[in-house]
N, C-alpha and C. Protein backbone atom coordinates (compact mmCIF):
# COMPACT_ATOMS: atom_id res chain seq x y z
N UNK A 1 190.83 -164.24 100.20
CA UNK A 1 192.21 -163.94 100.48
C UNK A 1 192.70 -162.86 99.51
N UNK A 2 193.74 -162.00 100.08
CA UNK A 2 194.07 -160.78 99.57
C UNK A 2 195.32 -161.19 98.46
N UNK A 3 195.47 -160.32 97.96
CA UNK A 3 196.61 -160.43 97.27
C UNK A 3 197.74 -159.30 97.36
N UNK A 4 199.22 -160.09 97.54
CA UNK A 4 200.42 -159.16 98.07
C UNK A 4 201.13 -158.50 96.84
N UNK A 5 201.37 -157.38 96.11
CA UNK A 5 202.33 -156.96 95.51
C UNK A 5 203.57 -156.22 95.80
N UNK A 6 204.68 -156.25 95.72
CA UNK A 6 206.19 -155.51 96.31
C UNK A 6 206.59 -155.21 95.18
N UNK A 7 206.68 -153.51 95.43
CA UNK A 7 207.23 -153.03 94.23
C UNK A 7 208.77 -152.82 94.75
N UNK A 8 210.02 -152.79 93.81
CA UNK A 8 211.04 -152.01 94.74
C UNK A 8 212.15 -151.35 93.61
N UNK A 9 213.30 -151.11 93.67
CA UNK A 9 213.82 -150.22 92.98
C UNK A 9 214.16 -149.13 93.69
N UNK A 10 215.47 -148.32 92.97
CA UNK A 10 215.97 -147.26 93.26
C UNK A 10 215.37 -146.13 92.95
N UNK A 11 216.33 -144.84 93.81
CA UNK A 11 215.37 -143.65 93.40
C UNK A 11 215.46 -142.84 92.08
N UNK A 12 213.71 -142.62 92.20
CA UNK A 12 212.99 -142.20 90.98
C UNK A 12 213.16 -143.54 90.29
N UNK A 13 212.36 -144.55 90.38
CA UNK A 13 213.12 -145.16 89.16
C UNK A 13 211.46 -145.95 88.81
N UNK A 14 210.55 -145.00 89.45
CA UNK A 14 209.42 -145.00 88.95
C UNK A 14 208.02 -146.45 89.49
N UNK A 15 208.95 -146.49 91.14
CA UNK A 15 208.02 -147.23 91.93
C UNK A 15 206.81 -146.99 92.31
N UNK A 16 206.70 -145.34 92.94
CA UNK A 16 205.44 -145.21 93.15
C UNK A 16 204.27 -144.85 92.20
N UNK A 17 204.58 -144.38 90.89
CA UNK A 17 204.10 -144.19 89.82
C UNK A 17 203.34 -145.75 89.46
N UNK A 18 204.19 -146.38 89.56
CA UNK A 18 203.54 -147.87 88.95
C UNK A 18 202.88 -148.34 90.02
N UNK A 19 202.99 -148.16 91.18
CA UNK A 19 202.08 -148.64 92.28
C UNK A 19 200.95 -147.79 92.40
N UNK A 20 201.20 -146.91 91.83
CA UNK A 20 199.75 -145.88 91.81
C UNK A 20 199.01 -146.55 90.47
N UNK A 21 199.27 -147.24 89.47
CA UNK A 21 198.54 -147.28 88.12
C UNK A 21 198.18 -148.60 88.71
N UNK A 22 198.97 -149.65 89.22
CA UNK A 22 198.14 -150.72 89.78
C UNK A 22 196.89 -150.73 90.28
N UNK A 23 197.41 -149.80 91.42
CA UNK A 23 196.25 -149.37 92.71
C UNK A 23 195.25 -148.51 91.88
N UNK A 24 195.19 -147.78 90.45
CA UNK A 24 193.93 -147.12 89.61
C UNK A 24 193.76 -148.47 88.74
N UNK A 25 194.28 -148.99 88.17
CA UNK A 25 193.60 -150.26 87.58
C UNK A 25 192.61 -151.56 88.50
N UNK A 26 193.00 -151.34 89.99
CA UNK A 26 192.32 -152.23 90.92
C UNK A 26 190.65 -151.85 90.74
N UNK A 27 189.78 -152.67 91.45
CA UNK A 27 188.13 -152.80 91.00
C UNK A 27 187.74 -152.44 92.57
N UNK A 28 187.40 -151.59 93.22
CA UNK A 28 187.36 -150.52 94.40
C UNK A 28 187.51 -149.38 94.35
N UNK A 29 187.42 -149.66 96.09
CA UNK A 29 187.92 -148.25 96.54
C UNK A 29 189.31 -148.21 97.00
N UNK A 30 190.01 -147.17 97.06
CA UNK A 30 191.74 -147.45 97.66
C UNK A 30 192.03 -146.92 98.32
N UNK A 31 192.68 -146.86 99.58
CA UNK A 31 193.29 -146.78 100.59
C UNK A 31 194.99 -146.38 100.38
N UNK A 32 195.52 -145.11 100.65
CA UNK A 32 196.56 -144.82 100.25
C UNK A 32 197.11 -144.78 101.60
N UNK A 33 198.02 -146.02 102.39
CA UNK A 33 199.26 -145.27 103.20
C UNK A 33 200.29 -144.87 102.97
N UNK A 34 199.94 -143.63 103.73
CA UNK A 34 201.13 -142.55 103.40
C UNK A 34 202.21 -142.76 104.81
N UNK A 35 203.61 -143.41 104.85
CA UNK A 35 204.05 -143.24 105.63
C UNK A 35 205.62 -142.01 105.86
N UNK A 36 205.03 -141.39 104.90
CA UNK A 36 205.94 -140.03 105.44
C UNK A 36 205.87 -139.15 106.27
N UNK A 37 206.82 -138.40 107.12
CA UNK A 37 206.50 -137.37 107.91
C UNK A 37 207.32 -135.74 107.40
N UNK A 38 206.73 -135.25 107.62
CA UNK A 38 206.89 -133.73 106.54
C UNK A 38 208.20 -132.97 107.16
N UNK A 39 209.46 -133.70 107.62
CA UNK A 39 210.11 -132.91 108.52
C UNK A 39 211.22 -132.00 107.92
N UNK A 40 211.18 -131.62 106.62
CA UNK A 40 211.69 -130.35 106.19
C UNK A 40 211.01 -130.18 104.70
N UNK A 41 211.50 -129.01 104.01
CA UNK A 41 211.12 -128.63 102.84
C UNK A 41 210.95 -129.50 101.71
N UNK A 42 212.37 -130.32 101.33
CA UNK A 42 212.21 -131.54 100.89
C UNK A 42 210.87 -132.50 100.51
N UNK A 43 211.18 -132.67 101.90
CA UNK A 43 209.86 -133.75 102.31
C UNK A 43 208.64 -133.21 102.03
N UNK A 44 208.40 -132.11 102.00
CA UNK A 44 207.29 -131.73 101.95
C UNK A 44 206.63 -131.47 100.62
N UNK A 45 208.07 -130.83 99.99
CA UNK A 45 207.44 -130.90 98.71
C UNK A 45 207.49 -132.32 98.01
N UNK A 46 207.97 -133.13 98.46
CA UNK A 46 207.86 -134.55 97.47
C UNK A 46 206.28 -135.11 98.27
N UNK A 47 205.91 -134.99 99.44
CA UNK A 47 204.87 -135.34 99.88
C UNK A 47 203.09 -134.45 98.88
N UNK A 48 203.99 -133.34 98.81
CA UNK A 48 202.72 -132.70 97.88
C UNK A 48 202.59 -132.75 96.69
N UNK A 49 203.92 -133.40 95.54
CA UNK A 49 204.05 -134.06 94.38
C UNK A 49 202.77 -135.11 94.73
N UNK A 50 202.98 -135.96 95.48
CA UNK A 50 202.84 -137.28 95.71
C UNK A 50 201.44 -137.38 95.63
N UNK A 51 200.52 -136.05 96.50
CA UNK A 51 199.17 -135.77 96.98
C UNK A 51 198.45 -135.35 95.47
N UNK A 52 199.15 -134.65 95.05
CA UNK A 52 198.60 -134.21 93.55
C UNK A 52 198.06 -135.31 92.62
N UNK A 53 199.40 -136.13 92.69
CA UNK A 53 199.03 -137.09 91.70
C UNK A 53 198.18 -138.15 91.72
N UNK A 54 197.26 -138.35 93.54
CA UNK A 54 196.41 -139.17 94.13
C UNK A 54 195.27 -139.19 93.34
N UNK A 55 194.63 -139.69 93.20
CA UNK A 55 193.23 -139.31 92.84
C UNK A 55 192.41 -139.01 93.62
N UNK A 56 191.28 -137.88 93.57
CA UNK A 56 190.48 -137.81 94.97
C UNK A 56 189.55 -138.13 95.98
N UNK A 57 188.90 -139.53 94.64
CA UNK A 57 188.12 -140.51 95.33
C UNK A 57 189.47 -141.54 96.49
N UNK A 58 190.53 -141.69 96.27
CA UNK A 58 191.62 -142.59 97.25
C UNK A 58 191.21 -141.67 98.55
N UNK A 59 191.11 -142.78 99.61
CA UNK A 59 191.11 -142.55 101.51
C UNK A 59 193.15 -142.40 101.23
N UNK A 60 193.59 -141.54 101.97
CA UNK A 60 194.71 -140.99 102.40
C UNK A 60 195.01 -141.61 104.03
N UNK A 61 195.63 -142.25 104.34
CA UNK A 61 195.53 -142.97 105.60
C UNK A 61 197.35 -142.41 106.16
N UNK A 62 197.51 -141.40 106.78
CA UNK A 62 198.82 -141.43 107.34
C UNK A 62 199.44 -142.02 108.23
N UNK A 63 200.10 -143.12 107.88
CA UNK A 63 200.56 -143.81 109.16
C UNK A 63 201.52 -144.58 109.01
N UNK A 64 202.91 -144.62 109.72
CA UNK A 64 204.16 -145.11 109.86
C UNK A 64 204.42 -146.31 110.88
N UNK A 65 203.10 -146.60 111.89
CA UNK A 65 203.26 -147.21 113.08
C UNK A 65 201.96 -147.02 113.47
N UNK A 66 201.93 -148.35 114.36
CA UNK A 66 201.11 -148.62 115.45
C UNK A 66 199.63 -149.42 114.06
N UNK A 67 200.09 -149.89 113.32
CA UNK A 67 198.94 -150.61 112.66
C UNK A 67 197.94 -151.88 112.65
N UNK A 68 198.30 -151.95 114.58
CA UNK A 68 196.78 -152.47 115.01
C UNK A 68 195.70 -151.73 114.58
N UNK A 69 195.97 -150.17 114.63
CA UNK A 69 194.77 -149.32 114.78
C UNK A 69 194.33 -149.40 113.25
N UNK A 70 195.24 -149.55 112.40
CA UNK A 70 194.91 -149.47 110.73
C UNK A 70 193.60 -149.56 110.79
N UNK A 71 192.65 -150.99 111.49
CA UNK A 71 191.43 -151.18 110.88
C UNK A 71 190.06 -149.80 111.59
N UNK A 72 191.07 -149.24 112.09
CA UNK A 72 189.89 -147.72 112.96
C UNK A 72 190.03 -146.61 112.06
N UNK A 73 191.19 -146.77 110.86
CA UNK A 73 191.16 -145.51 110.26
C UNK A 73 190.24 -145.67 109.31
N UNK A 74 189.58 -144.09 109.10
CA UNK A 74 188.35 -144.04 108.15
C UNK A 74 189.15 -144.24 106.85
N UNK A 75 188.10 -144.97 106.11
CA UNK A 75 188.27 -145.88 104.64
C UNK A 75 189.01 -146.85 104.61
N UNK A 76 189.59 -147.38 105.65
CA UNK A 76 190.29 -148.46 105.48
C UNK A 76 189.74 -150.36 105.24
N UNK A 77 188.48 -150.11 106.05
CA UNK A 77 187.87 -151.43 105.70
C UNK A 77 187.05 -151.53 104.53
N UNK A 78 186.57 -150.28 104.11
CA UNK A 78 185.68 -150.06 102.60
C UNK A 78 186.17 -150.24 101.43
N UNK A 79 187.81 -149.92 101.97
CA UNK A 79 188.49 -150.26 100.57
C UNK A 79 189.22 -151.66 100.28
N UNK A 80 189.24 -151.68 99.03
CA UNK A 80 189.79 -153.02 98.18
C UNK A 80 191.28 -153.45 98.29
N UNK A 81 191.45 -152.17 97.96
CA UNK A 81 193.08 -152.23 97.68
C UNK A 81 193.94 -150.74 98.66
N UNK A 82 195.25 -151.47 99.17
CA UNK A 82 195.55 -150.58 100.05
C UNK A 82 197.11 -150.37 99.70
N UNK A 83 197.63 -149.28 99.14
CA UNK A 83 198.93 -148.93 98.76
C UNK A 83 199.75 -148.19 99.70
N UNK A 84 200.70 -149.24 100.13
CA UNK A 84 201.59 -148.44 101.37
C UNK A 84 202.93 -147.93 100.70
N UNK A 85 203.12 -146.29 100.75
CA UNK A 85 203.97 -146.16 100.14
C UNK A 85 204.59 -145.03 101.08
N UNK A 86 205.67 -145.67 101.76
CA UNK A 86 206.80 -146.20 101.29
C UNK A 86 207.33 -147.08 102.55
N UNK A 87 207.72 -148.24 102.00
CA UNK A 87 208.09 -148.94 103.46
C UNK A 87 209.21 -148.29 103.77
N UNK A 88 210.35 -148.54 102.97
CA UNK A 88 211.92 -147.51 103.06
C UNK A 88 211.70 -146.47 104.57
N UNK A 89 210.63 -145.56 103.96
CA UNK A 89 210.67 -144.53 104.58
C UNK A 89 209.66 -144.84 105.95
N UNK A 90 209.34 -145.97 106.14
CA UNK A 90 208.10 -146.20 107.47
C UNK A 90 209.64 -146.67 108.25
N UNK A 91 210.69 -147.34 107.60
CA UNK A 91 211.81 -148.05 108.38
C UNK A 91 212.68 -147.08 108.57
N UNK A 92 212.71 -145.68 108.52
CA UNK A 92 213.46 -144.58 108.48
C UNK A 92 212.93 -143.63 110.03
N UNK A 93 211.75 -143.83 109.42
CA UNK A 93 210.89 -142.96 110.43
C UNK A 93 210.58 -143.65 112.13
N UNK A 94 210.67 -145.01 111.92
CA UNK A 94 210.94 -145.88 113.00
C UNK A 94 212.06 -145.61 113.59
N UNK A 95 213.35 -145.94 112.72
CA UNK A 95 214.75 -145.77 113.20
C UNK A 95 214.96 -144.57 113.63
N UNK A 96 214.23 -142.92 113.63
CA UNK A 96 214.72 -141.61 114.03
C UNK A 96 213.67 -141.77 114.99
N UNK A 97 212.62 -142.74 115.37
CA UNK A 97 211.96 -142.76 116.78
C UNK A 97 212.80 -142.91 117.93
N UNK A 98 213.80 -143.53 117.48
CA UNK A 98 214.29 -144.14 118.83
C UNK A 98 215.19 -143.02 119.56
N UNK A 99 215.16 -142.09 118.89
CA UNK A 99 216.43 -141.29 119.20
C UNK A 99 217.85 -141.40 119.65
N UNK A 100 218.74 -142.25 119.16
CA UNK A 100 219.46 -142.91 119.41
C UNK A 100 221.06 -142.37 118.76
N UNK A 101 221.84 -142.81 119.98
CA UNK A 101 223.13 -142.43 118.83
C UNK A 101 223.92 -143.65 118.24
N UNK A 102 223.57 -143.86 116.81
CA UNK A 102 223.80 -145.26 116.15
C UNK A 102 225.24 -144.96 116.48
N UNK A 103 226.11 -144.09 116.45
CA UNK A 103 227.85 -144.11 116.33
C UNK A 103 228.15 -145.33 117.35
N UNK A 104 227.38 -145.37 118.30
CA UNK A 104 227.74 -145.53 119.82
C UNK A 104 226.65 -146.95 120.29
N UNK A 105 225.60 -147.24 119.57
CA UNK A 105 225.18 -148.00 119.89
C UNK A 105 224.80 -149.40 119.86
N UNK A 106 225.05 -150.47 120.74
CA UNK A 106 225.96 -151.91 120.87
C UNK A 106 224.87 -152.71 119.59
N UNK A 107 225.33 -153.39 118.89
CA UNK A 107 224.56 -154.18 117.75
C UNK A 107 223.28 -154.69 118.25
N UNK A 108 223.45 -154.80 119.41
CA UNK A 108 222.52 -155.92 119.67
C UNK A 108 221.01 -155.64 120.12
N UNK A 109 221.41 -154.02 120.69
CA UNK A 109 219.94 -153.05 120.37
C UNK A 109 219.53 -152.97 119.34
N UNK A 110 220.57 -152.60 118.16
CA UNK A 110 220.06 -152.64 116.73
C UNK A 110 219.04 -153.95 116.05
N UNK A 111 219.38 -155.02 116.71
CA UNK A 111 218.79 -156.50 116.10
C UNK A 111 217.49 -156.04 117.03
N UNK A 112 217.71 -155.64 118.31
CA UNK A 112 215.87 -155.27 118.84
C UNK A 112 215.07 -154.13 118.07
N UNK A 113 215.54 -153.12 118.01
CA UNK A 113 214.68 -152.35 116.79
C UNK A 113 214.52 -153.14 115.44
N UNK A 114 215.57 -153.89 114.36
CA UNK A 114 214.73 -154.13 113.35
C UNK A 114 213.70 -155.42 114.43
N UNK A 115 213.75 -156.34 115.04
CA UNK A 115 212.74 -157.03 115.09
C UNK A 115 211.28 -156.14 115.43
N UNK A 116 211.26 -154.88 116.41
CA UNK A 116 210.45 -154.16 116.48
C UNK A 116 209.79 -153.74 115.07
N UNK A 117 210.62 -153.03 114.51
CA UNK A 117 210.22 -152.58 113.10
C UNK A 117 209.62 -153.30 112.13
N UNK A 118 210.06 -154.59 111.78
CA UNK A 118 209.83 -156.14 111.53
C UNK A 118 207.93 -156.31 111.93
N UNK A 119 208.36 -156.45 113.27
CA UNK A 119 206.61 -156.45 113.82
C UNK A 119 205.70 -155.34 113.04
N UNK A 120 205.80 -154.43 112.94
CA UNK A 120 205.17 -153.35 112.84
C UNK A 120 204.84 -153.72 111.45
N UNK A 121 205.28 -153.86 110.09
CA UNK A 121 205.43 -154.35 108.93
C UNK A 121 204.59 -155.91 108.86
N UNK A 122 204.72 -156.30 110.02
CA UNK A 122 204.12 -157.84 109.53
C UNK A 122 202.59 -157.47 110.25
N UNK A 123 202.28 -156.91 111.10
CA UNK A 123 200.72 -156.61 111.54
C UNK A 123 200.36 -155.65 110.51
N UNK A 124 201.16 -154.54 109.77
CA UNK A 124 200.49 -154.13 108.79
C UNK A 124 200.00 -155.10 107.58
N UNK A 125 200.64 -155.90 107.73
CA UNK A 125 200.73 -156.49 106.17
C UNK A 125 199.33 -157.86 106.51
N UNK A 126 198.92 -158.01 108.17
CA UNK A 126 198.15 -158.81 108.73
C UNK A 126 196.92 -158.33 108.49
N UNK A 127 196.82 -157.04 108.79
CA UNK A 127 195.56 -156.24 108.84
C UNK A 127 194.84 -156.55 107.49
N UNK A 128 195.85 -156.11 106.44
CA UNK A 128 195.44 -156.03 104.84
C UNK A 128 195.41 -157.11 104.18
N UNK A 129 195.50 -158.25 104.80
CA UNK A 129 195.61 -159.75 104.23
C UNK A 129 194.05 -159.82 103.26
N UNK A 130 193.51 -159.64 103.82
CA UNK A 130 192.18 -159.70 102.72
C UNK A 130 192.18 -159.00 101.57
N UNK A 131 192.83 -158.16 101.49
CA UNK A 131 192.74 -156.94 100.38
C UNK A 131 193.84 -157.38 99.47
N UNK A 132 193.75 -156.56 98.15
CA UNK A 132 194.99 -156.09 96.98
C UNK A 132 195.72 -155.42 97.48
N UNK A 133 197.23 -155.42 98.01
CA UNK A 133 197.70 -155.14 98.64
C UNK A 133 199.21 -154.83 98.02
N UNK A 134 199.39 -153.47 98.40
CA UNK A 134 200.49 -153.66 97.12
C UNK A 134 201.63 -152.15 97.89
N UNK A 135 202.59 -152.66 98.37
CA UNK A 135 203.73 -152.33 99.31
C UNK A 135 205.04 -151.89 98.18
N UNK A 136 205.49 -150.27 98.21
CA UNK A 136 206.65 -149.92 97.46
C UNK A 136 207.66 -149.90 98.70
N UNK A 137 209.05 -150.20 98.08
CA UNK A 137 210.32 -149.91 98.86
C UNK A 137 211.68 -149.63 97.88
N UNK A 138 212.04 -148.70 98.47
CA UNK A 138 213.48 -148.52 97.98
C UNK A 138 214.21 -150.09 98.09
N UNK A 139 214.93 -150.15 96.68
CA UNK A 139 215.92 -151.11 96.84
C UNK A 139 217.22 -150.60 97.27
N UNK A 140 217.86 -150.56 99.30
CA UNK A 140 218.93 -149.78 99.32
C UNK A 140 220.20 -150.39 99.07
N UNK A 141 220.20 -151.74 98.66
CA UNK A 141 221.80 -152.91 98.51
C UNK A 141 222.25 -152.76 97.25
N UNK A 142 221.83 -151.55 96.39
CA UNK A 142 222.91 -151.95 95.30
C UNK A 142 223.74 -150.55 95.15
N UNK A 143 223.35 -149.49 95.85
CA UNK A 143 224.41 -148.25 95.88
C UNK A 143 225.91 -148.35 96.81
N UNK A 144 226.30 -147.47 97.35
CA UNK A 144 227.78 -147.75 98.20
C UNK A 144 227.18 -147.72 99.21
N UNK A 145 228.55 -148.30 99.58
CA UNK A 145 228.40 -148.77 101.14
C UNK A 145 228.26 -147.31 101.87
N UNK A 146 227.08 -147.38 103.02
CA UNK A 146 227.19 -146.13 103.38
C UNK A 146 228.69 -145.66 104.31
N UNK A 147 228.59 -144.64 104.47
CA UNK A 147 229.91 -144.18 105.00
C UNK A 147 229.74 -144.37 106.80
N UNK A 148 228.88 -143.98 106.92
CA UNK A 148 228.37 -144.03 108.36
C UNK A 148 227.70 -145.01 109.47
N UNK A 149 227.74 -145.18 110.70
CA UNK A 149 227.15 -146.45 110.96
C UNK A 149 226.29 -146.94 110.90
N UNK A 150 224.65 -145.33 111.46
CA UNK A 150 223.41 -145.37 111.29
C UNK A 150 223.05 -146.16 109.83
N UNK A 151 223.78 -145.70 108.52
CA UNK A 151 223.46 -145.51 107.49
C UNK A 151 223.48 -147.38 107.41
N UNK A 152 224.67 -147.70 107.59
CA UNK A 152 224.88 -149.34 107.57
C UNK A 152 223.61 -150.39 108.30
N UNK A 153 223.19 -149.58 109.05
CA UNK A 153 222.48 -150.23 110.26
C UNK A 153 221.17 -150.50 109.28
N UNK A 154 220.82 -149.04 108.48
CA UNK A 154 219.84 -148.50 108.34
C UNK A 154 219.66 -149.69 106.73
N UNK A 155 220.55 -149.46 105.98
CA UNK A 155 220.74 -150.63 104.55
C UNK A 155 220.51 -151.84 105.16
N UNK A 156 221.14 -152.52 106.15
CA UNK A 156 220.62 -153.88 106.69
C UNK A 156 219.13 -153.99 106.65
N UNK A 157 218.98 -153.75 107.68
CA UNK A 157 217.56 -153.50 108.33
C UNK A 157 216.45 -153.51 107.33
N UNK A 158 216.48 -152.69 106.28
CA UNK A 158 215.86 -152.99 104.74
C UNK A 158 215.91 -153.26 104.11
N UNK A 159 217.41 -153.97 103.88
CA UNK A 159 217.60 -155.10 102.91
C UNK A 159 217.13 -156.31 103.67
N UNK A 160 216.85 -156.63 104.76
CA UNK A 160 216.27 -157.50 105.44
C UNK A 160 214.60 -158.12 105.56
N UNK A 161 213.88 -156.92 106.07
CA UNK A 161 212.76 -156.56 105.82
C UNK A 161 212.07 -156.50 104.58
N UNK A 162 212.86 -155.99 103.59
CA UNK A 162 212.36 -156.29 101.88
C UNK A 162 212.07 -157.92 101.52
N UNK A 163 213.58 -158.32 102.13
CA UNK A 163 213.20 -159.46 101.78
C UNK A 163 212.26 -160.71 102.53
N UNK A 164 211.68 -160.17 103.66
CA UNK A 164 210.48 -160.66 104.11
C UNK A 164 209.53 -160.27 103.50
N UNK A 165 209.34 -159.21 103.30
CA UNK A 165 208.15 -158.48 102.17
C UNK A 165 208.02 -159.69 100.90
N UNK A 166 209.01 -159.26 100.42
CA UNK A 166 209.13 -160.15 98.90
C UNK A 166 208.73 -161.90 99.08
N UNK A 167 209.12 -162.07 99.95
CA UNK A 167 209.17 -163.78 100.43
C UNK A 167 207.44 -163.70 100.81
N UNK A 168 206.92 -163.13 100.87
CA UNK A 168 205.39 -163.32 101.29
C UNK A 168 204.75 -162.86 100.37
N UNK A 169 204.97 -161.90 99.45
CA UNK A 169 204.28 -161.24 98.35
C UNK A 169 204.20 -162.25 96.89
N UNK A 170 202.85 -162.39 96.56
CA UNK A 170 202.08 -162.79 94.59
C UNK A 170 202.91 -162.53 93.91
N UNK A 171 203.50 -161.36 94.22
CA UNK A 171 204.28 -160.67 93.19
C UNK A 171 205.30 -159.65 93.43
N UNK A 172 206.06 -159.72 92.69
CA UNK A 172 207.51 -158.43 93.12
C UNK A 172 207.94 -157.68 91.83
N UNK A 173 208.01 -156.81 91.61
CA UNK A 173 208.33 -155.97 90.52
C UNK A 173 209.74 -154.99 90.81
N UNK A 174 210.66 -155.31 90.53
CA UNK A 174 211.70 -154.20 90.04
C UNK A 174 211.36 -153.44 89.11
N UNK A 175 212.06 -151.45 89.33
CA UNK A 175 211.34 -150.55 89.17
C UNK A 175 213.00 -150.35 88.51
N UNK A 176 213.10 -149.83 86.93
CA UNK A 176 214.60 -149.58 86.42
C UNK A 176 214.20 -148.23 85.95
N UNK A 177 214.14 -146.86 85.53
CA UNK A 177 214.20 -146.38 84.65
C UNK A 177 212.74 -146.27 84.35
N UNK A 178 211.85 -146.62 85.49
CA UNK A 178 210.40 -146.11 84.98
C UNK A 178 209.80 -147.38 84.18
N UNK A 179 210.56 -148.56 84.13
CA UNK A 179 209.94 -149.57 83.73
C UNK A 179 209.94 -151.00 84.54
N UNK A 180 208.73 -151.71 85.32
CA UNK A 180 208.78 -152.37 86.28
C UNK A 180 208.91 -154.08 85.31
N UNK A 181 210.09 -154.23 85.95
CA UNK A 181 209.97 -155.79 85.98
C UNK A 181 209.69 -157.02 86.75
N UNK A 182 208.60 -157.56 86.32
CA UNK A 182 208.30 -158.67 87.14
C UNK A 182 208.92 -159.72 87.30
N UNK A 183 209.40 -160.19 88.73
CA UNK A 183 210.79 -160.57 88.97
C UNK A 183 210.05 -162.26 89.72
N UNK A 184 209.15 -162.07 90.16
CA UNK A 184 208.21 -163.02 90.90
C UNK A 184 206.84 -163.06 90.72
């Protein structure tokens, strides 16, 4: 049986850094999901920060969805330990799938996407049950309330989902200032 770690914390506050020294202290090979998608400059350059600092023996596995297939991607069963980083942003990238106009749209679609999204997160987290397994997320419930509806929809939904993460995970670490505290 695998073992679950949840890192979480605000931004920069030095989650994926510590989920990367975990995932180099692990006894394998590692499996990095990457669930970002490169859709402006931004993104791209924090995605190529991110690539730099990989090591180059780590399998790079891009994927936001559909992680039945996880066990077809190359390096994924060879490796030990599998670092999904970033759920935040796999629940972001879900929510701009739908193409949707949150201003306008009735709650109760919203409760069917997170359960969709929900699924997607719990077959990932099914696949990797055997492995060291170690999942970063933004903590989004302690900044302001967003101004907007998407944005509200969007803080639920992962303050929700975190805390299924956390409720199943060995271990949980809050990320302050670049220093992780173990909270569970």
């Amino acid at each position: 049986m695998g073992h679950l770690t949840f890192i979480t914390g605000g931004a920069r506050s030095g989650k994926s850094t510590f989920g990367e020294e975990l995932a180099a202290d692990s006894r394998g090979p590692v499996a990095y999901i990457a669930t970002a998608v490169p859709f402006d400059d931004g993104m791209k350059d924090r995605i190529r920060h991110h690539q730099a600092r990989r090591p180059e023996d780590w399998t790079t596995i891009e994927r936001y969805r559909d992680f039945e297939k996880l066990p077809e991607d190359p390096g994924f069963e060879a490796a030990s330990t599998i670092l999904l980083d970033c759920l935040t942003v796999l629940i972001t990238n879900e929510m701009m799938d739908y193409d949707l106009d949150f201003d306008t749209i009735p709650a109760e679609k919203v409760w069917d996407i997170e359960k969709e999204i929900a699924a997607q997160v719990h077959t990932a987290l099914d696949a990797c049950v055997d492995k060291n397994t170690i999942v970063v997320a933004n903590e989004v419930g302690l900044g302001l309330v967003p101004a907007y509806r998407m944005g509200s929809f969007f803080r639920d939904i992962a303050g929700r989902i975190n805390q299924k993460v956390a409720a199943r995970a060995d271990a949980v670490y809050f990320c302050v200032s670049g220093i992780p505290m173990k909270i569970k």
